[in-house]
Protein backbone atom coordinates (compact mmCIF):
# COMPACT_ATOMS: atom_id res chain seq x y z
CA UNK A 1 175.95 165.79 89.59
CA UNK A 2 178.49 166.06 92.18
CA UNK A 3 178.91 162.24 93.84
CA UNK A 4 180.42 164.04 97.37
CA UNK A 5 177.45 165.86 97.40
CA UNK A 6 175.63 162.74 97.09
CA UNK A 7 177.73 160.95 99.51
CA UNK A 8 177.18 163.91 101.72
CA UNK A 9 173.47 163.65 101.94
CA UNK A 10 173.66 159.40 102.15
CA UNK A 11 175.73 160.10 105.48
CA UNK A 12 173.21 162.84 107.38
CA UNK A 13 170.51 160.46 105.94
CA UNK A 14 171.76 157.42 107.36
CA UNK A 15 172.69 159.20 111.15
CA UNK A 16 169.55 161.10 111.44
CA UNK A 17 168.30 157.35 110.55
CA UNK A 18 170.35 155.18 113.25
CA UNK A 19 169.43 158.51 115.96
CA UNK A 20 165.74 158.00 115.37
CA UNK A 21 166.63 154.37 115.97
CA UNK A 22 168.29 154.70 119.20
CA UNK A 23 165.40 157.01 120.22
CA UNK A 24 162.56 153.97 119.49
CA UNK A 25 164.92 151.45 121.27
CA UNK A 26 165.59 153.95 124.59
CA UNK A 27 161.59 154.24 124.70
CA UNK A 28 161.16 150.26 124.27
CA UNK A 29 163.33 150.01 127.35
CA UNK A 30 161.29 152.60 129.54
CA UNK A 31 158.16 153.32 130.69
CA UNK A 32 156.78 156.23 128.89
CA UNK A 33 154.38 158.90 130.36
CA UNK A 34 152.54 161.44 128.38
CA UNK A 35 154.84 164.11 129.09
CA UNK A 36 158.16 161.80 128.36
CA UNK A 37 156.84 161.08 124.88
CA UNK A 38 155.76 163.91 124.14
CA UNK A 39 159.48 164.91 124.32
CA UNK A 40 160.44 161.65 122.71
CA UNK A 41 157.94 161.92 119.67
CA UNK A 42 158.98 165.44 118.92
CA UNK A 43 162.82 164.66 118.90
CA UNK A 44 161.99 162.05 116.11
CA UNK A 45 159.74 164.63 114.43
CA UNK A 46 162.66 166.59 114.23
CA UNK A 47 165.17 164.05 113.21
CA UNK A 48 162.51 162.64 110.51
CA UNK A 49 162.59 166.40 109.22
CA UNK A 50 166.28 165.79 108.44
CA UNK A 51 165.63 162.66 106.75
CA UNK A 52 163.34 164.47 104.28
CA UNK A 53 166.05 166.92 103.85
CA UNK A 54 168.48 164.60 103.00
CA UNK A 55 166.61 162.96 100.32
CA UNK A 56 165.82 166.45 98.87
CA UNK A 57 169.72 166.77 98.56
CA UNK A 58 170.16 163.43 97.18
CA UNK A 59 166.91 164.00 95.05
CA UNK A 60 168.43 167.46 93.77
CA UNK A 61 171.56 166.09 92.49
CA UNK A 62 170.05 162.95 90.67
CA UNK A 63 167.32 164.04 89.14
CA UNK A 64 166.66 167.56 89.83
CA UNK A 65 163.39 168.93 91.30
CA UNK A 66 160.70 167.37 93.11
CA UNK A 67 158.24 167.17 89.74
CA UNK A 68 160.70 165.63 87.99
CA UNK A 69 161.25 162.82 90.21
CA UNK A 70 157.58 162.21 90.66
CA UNK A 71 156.52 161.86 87.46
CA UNK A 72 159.74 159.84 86.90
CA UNK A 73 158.42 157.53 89.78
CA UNK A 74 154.82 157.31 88.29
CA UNK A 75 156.30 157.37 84.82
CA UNK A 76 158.19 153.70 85.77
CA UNK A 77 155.54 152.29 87.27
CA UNK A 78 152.92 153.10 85.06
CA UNK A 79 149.43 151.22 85.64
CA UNK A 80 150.46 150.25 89.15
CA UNK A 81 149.37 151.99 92.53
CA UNK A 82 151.99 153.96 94.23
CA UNK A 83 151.41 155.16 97.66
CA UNK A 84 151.91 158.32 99.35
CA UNK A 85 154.57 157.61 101.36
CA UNK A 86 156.78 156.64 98.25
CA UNK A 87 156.18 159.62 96.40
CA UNK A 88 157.06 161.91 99.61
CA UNK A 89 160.28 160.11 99.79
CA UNK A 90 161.04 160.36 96.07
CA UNK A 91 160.18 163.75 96.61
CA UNK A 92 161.83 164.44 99.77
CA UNK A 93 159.47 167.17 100.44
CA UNK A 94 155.96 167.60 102.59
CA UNK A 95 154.07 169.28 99.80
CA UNK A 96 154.49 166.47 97.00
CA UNK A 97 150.67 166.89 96.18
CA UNK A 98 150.95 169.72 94.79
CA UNK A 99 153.47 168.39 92.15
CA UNK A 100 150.38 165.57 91.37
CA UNK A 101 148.19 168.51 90.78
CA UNK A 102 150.82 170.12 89.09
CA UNK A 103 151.52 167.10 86.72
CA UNK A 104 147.75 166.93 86.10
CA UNK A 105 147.50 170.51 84.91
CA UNK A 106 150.71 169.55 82.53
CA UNK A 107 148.67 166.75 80.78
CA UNK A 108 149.39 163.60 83.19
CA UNK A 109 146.63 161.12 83.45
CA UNK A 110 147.12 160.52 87.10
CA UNK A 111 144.21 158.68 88.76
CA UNK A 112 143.57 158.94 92.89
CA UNK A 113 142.74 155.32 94.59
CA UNK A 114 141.13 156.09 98.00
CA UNK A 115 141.34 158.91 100.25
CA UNK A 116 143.26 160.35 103.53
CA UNK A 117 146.79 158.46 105.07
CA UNK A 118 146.13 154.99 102.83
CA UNK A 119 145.44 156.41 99.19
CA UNK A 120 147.42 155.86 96.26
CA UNK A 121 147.78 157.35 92.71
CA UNK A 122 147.93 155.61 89.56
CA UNK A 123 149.25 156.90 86.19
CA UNK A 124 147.14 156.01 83.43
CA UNK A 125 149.39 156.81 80.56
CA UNK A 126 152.87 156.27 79.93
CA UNK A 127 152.91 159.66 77.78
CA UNK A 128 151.13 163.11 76.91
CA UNK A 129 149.11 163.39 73.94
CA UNK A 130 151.49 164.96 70.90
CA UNK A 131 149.40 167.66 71.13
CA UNK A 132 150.49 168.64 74.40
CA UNK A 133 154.05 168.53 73.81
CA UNK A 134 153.72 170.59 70.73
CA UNK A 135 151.79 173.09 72.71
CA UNK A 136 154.33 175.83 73.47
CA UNK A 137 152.42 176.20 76.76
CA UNK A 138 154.63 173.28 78.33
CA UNK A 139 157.61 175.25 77.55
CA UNK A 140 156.68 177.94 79.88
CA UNK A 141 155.30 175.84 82.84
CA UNK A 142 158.94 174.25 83.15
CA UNK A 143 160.67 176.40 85.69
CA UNK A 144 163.47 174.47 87.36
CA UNK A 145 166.21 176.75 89.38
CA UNK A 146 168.88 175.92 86.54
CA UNK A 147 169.30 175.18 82.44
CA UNK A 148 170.23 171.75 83.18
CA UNK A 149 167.68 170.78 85.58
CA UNK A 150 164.96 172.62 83.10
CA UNK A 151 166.08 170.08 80.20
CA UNK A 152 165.62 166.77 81.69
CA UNK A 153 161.93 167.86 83.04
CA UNK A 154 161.28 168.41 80.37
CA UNK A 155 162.79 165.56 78.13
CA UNK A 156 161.19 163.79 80.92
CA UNK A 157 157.54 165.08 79.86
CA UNK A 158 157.76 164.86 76.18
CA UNK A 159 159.63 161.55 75.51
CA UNK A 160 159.18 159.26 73.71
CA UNK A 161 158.54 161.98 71.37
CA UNK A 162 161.49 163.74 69.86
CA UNK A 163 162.10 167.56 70.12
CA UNK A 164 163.69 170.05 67.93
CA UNK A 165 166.90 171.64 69.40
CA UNK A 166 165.47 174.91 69.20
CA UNK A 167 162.78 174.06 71.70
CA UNK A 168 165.65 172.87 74.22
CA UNK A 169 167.22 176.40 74.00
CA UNK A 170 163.83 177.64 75.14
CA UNK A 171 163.36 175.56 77.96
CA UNK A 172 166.97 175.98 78.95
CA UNK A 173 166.93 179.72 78.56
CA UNK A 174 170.45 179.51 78.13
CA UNK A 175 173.03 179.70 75.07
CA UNK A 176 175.23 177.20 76.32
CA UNK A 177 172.24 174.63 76.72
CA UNK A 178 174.25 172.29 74.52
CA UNK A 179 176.85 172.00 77.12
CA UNK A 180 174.46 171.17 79.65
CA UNK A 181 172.30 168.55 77.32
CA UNK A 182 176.15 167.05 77.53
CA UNK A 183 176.50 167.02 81.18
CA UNK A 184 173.45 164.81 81.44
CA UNK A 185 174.58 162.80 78.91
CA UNK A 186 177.67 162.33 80.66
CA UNK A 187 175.86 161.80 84.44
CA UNK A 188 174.52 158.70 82.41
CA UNK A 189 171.20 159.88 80.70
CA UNK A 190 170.41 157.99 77.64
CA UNK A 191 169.69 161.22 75.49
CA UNK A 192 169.84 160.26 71.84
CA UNK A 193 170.18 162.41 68.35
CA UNK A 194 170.21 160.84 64.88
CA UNK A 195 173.82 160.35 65.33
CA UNK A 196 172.22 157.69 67.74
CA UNK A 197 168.96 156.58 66.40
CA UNK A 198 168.52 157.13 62.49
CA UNK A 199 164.74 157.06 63.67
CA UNK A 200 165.10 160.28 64.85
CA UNK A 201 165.10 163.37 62.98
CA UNK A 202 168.65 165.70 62.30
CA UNK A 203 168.50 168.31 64.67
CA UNK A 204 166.15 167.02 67.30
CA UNK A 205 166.87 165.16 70.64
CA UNK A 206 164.95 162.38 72.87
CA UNK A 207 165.16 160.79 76.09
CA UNK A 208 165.28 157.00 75.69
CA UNK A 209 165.08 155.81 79.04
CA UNK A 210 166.02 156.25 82.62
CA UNK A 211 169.72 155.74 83.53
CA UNK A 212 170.36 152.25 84.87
């Protein structure tokens, strides 16, 4: 995780933000016509555009992709409804249904309240059967762009269950995945090994929680 990067994003985020503002504030103070909002509506299309982008960036370097950070959502607030415009913004992209149906195909009890702009989603289950994460089929359906960003998805689906090291070098498809299990230890992810937890078997890893 690079924190300029971060910082980066937080600043187009927060003037694409205060731009859409002025925009809403010049249109309180006028009197629109069809054709002048046209205009107007489309500049904040375009500036709300931005916003998602900048969330994808901050998104990218916190958690990695878009799945990830969904079922890390749902995953927290297990039980509850979340709506659709919270999982597009932990997303930061348009076509965050399609990680839902995505997660569902992976195991996820995820439940749909309601239909069209107003419905909701509900995860039934804070975890996926053991049978699932034994399957080596979840191995192959994680496909984040890098080793790191491969790991915690899939810590992500499999905890609280612990996994052999062996299947971390597979979902890493890398040699040096130790290095990068590291590096998200280091960005602050609670990812123990019996050296922390004597509950957990030598040579296998588990994600204990989400980084405060």
């Amino acid at each position: 995780m690079s924190r300029k990067n971060v910082a980066d994003h937080l600043d187009v985020l927060e003037r694409r933000l205060r731009e859409a503002l002025d925009l809403v504030h010049r249109a309180q103070r006028t009197e629109q016509t069809a054709t002048g909002w046209l205009t107007t509506s489309a500049d904040i299309g375009r500036l709300v555009a931005g916003e998602r982008d900048a969330l994808s960036g901050v998104r990218q370097e916190l958690l990695g992709g878009a799945r990830t950070a969904v079922l890390a959502y749902l995953r927290q607030r297990v039980g509850h409804a979340v709506t659709a415009g919270e999982l597009e913004g932990v997303s930061g992209i348009e076509e965050w249904t399609r990680r839902i149906r995505e997660l569902r195909d992976l195991g996820w009890d995820i439940e749909a309240l309601g239909s069209g702009p107003g419905r909701s989603y509900r995860l039934r289950a804070d975890q996926l059967d053991r049978s699932v994460v034994d399957d080596d089929a979840l191995i192959a359906q994680i496909r984040g762009g890098n080793p790191k960003d491969r790991l915690i998805e899939y810590l992500f689906h499999v905890a609280p269950w612990p996994v052999a090291a062996a299947r971390l070098e597979r979902v890493a498809r890398s040699a040096g995945w130790r290095t990068d299990l590291q590096t998200l230890i280091d960005e602050g992810w609670l990812i123990h090994s019996h050296e922390d937890d004597p509950e957990i078997p030598p040579g296998f890893y588990r994600l204990a929680r989400l980084e405060d």
